[in-house]
PDB file of N, CA and C in Angstrom:
ATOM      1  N   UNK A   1      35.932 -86.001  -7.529  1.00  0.00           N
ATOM      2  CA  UNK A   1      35.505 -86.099  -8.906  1.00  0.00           C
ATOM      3  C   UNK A   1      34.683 -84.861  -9.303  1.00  0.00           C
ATOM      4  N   UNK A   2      33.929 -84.475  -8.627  1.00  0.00           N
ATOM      5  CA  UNK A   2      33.191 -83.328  -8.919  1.00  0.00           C
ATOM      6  C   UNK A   2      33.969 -82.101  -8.966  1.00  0.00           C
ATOM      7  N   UNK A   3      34.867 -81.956  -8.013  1.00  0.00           N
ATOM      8  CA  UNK A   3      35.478 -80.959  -7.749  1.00  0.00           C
ATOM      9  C   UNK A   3      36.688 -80.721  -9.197  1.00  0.00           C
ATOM     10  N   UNK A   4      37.122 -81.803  -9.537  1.00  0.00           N
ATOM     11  CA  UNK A   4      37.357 -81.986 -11.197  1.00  0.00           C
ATOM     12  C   UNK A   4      36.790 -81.532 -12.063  1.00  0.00           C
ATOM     13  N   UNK A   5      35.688 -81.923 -12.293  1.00  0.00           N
ATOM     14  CA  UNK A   5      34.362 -81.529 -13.311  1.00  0.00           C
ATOM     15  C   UNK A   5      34.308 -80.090 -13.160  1.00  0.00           C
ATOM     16  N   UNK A   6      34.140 -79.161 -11.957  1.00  0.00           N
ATOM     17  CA  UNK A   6      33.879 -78.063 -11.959  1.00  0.00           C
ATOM     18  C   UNK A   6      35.301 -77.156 -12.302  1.00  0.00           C
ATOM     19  N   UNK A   7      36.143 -77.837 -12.204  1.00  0.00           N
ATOM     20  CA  UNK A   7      37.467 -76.756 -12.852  1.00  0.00           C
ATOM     21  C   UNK A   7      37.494 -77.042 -14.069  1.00  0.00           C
ATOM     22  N   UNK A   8      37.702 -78.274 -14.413  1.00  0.00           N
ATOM     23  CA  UNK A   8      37.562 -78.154 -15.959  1.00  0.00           C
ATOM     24  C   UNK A   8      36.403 -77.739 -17.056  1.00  0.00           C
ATOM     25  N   UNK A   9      35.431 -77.166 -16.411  1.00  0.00           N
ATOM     26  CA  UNK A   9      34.107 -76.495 -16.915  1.00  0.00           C
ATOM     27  C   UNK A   9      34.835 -75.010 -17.098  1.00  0.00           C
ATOM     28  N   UNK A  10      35.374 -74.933 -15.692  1.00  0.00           N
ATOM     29  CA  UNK A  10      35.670 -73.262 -15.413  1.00  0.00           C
ATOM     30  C   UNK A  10      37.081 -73.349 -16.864  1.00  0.00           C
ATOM     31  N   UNK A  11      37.981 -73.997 -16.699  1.00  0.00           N
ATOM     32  CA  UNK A  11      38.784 -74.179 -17.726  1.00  0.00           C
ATOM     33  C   UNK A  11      38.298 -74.084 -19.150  1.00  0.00           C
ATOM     34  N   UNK A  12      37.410 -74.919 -19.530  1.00  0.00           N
ATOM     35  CA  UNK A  12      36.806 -74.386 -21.191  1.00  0.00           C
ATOM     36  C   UNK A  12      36.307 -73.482 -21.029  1.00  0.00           C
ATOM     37  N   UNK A  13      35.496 -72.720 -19.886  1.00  0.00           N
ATOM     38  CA  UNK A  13      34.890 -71.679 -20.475  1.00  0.00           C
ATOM     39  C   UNK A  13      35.620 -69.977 -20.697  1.00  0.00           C
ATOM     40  N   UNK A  14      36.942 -70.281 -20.046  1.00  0.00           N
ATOM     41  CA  UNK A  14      37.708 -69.261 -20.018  1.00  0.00           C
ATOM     42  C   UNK A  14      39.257 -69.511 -21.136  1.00  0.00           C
ATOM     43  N   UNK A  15      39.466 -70.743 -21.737  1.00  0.00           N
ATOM     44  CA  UNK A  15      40.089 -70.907 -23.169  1.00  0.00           C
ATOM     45  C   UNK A  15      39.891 -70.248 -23.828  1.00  0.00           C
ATOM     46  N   UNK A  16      38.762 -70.127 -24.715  1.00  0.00           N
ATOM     47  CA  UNK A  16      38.831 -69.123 -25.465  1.00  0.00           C
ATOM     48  C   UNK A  16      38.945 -67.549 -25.161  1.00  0.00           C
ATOM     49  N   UNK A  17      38.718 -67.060 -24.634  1.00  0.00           N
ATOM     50  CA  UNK A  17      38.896 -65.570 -24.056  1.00  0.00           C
ATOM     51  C   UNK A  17      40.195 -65.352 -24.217  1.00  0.00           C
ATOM     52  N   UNK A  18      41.127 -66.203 -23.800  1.00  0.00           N
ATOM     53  CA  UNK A  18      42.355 -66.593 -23.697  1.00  0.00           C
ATOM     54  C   UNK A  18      42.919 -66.617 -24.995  1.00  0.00           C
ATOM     55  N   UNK A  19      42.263 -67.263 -25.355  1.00  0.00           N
ATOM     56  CA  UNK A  19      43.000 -67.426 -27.430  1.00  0.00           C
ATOM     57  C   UNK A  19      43.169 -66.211 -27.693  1.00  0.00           C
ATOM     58  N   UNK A  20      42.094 -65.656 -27.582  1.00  0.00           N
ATOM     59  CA  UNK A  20      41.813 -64.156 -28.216  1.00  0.00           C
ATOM     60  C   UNK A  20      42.492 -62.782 -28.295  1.00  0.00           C
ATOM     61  N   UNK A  21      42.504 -62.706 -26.716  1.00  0.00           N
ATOM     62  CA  UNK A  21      43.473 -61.697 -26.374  1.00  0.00           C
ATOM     63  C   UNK A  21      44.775 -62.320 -26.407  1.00  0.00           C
ATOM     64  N   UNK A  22      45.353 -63.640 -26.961  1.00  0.00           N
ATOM     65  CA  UNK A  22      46.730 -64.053 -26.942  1.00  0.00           C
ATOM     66  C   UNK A  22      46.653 -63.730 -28.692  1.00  0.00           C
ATOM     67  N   UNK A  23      45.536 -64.033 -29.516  1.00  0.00           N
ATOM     68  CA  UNK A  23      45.964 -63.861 -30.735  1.00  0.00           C
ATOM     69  C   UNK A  23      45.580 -62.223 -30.878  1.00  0.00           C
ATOM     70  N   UNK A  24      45.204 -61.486 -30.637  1.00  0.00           N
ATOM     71  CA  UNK A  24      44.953 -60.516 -31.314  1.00  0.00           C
ATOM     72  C   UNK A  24      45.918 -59.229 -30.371  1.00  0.00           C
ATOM     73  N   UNK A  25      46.386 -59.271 -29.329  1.00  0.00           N
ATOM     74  CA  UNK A  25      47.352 -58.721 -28.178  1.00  0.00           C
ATOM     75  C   UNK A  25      46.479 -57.446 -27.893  1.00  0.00           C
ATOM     76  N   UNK A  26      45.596 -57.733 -27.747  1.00  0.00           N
ATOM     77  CA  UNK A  26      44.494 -56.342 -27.488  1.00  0.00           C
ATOM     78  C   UNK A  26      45.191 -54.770 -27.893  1.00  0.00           C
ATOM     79  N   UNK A  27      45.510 -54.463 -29.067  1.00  0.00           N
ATOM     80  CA  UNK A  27      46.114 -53.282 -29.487  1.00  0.00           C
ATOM     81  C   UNK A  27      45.404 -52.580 -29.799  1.00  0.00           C
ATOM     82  N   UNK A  28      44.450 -52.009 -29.468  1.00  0.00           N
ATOM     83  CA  UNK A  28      42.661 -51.423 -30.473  1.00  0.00           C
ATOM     84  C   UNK A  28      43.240 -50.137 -30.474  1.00  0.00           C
ATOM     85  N   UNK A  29      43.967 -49.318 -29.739  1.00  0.00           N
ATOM     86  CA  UNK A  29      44.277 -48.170 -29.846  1.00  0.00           C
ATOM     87  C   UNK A  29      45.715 -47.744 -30.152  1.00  0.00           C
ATOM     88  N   UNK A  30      46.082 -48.236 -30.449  1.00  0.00           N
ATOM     89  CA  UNK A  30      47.567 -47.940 -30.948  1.00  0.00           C
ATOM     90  C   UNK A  30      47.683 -47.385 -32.150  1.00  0.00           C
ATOM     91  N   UNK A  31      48.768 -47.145 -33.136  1.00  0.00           N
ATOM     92  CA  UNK A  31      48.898 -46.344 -34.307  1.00  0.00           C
ATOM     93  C   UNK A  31      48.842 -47.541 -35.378  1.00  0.00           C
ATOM     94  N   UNK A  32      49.499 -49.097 -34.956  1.00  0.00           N
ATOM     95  CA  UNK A  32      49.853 -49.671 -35.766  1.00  0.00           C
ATOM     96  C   UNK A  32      48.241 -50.181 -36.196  1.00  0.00           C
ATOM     97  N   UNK A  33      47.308 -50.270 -35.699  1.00  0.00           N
ATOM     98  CA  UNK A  33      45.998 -50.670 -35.953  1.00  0.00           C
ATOM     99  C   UNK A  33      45.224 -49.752 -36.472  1.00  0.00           C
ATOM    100  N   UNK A  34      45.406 -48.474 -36.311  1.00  0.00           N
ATOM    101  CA  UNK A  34      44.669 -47.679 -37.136  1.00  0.00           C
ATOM    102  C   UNK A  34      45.002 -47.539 -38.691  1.00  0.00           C
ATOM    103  N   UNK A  35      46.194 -47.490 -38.869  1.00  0.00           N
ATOM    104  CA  UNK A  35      46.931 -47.634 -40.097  1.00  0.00           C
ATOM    105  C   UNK A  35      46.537 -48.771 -41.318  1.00  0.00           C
ATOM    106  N   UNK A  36      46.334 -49.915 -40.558  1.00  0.00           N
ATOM    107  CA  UNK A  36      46.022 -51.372 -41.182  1.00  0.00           C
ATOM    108  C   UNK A  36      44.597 -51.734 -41.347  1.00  0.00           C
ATOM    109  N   UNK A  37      44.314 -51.072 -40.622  1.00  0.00           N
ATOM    110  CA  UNK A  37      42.780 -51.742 -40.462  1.00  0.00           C
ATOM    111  C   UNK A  37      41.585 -50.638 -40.833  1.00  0.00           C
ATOM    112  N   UNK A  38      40.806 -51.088 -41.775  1.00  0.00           N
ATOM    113  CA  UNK A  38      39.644 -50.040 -42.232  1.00  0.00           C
ATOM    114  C   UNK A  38      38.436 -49.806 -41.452  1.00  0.00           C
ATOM    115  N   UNK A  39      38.016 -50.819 -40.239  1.00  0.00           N
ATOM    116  CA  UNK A  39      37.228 -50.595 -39.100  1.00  0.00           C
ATOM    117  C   UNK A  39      37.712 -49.539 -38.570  1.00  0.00           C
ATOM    118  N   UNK A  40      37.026 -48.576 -37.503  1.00  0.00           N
ATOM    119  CA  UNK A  40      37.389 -48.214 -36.609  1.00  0.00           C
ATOM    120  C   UNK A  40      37.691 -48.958 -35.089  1.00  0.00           C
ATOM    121  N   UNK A  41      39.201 -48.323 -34.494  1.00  0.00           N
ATOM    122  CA  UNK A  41      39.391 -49.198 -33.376  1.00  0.00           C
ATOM    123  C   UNK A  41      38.207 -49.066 -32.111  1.00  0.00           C
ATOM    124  N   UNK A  42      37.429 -48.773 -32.360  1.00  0.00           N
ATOM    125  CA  UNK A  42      36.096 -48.379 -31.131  1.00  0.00           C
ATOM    126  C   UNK A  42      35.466 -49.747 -31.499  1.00  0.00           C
ATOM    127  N   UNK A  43      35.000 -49.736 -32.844  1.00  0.00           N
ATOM    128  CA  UNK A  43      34.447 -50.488 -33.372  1.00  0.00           C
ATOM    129  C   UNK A  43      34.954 -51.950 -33.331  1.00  0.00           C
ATOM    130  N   UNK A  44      36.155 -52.335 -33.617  1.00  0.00           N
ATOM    131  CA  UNK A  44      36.921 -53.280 -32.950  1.00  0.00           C
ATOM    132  C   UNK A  44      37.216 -54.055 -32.051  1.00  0.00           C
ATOM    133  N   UNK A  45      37.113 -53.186 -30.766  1.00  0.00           N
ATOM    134  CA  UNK A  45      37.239 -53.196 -29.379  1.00  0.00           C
ATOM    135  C   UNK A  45      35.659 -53.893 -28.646  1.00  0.00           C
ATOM    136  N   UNK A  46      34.878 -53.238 -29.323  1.00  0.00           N
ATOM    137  CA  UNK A  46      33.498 -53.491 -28.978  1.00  0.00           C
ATOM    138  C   UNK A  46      32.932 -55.274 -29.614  1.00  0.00           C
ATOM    139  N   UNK A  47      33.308 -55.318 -30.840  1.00  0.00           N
ATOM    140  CA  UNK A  47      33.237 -56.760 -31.456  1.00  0.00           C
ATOM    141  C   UNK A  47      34.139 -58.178 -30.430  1.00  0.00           C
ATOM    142  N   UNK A  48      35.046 -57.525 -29.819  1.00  0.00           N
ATOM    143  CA  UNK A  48      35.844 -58.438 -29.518  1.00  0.00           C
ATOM    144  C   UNK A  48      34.985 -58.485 -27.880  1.00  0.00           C
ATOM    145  N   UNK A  49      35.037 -57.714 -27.208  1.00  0.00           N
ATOM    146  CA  UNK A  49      34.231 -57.525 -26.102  1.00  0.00           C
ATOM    147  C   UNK A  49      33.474 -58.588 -26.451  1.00  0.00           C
ATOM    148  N   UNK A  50      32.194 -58.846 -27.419  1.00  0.00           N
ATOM    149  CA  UNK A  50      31.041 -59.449 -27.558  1.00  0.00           C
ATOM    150  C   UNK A  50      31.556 -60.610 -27.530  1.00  0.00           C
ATOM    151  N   UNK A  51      32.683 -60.942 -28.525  1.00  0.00           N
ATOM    152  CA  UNK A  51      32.558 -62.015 -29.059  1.00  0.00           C
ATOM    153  C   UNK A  51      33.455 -62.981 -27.808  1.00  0.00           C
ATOM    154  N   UNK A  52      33.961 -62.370 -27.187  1.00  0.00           N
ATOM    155  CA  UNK A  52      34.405 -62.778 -25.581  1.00  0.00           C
ATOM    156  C   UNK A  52      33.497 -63.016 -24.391  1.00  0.00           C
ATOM    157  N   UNK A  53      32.504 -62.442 -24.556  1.00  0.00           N
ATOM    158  CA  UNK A  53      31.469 -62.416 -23.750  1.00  0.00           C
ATOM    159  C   UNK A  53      30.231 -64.085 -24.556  1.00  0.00           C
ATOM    160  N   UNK A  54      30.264 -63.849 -25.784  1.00  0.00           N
ATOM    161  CA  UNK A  54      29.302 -65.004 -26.042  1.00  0.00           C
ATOM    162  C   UNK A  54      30.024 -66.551 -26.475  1.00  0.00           C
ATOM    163  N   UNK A  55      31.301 -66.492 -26.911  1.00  0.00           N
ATOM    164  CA  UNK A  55      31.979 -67.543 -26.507  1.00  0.00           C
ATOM    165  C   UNK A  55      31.370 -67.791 -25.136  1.00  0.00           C
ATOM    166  N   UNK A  56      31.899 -68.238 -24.845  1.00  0.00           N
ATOM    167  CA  UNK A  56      32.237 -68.674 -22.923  1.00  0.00           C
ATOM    168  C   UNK A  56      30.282 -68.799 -22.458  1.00  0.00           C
ATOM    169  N   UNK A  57      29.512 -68.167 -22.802  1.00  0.00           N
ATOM    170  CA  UNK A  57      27.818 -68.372 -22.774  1.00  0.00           C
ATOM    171  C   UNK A  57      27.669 -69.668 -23.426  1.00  0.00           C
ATOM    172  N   UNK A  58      27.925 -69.347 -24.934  1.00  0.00           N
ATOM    173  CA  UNK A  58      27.582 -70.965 -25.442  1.00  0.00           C
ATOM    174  C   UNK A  58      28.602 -72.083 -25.148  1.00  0.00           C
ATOM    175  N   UNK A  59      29.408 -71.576 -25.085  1.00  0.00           N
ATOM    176  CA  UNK A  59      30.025 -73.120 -24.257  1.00  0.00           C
ATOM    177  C   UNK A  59      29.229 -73.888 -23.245  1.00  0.00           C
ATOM    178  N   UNK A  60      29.115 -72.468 -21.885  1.00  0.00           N
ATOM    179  CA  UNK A  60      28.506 -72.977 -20.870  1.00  0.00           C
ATOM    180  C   UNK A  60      26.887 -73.242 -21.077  1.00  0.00           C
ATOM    181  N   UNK A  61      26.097 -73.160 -22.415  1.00  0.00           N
ATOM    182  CA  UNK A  61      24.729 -73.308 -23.017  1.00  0.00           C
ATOM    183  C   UNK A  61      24.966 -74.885 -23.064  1.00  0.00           C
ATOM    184  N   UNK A  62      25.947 -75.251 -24.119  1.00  0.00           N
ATOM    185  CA  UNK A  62      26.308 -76.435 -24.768  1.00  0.00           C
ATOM    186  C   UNK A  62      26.946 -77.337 -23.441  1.00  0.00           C
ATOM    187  N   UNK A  63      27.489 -77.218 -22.363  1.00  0.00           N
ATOM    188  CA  UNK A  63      27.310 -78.366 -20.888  1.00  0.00           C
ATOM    189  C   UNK A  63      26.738 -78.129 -20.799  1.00  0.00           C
ATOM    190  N   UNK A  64      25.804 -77.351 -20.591  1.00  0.00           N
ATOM    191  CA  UNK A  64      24.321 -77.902 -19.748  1.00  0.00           C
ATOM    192  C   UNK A  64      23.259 -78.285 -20.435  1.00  0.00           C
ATOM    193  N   UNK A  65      23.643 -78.257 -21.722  1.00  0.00           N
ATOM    194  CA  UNK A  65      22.930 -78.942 -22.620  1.00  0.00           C
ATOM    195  C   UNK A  65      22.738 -80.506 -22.745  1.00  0.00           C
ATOM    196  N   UNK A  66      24.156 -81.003 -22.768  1.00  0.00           N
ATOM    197  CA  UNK A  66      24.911 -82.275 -22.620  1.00  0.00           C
ATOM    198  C   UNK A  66      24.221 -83.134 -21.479  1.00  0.00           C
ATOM    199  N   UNK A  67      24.239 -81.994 -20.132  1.00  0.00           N
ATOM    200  CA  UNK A  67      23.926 -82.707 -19.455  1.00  0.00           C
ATOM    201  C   UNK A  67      25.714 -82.913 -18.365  1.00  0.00           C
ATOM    202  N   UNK A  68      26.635 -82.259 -18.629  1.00  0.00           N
ATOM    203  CA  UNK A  68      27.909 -82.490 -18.253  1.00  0.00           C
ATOM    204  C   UNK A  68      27.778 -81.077 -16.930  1.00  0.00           C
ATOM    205  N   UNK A  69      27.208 -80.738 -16.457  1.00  0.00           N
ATOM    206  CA  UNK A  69      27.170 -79.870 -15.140  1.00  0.00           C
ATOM    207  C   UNK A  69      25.733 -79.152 -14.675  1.00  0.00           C
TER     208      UNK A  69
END
């Protein structure tokens, strides 16, 4: 049972990361993104970094918040 609990922890906290680079296909440097997009791709690259990095924190904030690990 535990050994359950701890994959499916490891499982949500690595979903989203997953969404991300499945929705966005990590293209930051290519031609077709510079063209479309009024950010710079540095700038881009760096947002997504973060926002990959603090997903997956507050998830794992919010179980141990719960009280679920």
């Amino acid at each position: 049972n535990d050994v359950m609990k701890t994959l499916t922890i490891f499982t949500v906290l690595f979903s989203p990361i997953t969404a991300v680079t499945g929705f966005f296909g990590m293209n930051f440097f290519g031609d077709s993104i510079v063209i479309h997009s009024p950010l710079h791709p540095v700038l881009l690259f760096v947002a997504v970094v973060i926002l990959m990095s603090l997903v997956p924190a507050a998830v794992l904030l919010y179980i141990r918040k719960r009280g679920w690990w």
